[in-house]
C-alpha atoms as a PDB file:
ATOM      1  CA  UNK A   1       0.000   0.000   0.000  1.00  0.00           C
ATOM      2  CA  UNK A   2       1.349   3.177  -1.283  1.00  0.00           C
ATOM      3  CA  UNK A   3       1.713   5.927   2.329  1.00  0.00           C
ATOM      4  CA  UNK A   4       3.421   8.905   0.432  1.00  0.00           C
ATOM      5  CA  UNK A   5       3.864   9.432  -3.081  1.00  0.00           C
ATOM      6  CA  UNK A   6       6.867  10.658  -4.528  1.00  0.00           C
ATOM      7  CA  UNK A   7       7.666  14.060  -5.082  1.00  0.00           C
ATOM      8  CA  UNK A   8       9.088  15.321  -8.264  1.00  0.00           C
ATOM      9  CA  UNK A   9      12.532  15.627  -7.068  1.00  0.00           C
ATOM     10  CA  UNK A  10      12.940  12.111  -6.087  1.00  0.00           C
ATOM     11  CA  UNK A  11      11.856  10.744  -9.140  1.00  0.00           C
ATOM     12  CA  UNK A  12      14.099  12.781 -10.727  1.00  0.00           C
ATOM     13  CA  UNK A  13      16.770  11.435  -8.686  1.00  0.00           C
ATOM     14  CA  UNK A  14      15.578   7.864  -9.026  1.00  0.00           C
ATOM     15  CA  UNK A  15      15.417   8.566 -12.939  1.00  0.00           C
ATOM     16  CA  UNK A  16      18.988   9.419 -12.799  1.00  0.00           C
ATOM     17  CA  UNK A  17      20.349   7.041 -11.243  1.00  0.00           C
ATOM     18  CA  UNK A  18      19.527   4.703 -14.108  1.00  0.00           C
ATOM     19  CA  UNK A  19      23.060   4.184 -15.943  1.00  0.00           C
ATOM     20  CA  UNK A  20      22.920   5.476 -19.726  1.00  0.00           C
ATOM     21  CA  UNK A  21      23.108   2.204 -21.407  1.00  0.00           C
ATOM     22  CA  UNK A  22      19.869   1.172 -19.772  1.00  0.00           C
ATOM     23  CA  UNK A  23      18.385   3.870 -20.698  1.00  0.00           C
ATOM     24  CA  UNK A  24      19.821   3.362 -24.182  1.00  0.00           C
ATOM     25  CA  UNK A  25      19.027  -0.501 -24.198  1.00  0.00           C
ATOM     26  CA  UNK A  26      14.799   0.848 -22.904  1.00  0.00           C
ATOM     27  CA  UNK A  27      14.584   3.219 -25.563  1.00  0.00           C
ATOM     28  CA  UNK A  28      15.602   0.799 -28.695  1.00  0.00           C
ATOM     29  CA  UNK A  29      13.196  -1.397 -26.964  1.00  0.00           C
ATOM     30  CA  UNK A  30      10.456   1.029 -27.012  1.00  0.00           C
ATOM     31  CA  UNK A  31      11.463   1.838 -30.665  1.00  0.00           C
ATOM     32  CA  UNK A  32      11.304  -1.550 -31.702  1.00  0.00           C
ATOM     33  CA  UNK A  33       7.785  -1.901 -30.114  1.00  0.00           C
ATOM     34  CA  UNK A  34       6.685   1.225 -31.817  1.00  0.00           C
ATOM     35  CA  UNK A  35       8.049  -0.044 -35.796  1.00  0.00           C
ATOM     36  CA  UNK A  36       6.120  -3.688 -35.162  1.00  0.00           C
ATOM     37  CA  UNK A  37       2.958  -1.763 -33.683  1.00  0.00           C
ATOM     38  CA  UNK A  38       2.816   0.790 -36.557  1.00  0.00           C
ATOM     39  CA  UNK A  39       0.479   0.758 -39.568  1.00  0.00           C
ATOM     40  CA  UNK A  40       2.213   0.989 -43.149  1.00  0.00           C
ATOM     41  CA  UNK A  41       0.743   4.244 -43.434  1.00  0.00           C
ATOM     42  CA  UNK A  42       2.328   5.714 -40.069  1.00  0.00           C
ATOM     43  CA  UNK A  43       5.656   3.848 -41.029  1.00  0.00           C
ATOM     44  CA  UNK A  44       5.703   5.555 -44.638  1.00  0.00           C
ATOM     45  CA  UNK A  45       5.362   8.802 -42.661  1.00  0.00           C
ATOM     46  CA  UNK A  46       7.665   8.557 -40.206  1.00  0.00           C
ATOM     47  CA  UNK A  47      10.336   7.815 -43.086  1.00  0.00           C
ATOM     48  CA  UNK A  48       9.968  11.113 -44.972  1.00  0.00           C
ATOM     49  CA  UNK A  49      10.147  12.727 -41.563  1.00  0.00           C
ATOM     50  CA  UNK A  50      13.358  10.878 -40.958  1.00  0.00           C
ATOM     51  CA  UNK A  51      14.920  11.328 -44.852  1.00  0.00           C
ATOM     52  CA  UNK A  52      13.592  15.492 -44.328  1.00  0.00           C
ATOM     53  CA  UNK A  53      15.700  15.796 -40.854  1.00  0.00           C
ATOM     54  CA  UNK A  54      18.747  13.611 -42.025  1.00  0.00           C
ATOM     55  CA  UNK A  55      18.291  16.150 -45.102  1.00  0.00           C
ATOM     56  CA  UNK A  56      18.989  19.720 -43.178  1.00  0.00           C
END
């Protein structure tokens, strides 16, 4: 049972604790998730968004 809920500087502080390459390693995941859960339509978009920034 949750007695006291976390203020916004400890989760901060929790959140940084977290070394970079798990971070890293969550964030592929998440990305990996995202590509499988996508339609074509959203995946086709979200290539000439990436070919337009890789462009400038």
């Amino acid at each position: 049972m949750i007695t006291k809920w976390e203020t916004k500087e400890e989760r901060i502080s929790k959140f940084m604790k977290i070394s970079p390459e798990k971070k890293l390693e969550w964030l592929g995941k998440m990305h990996e998730f995202k590509l499988k859960m996508s339609s074509k339509q959203r995946k086709k978009i979200s290539m000439k968004l990436k070919k337009l920034h890789n462009q400038t």
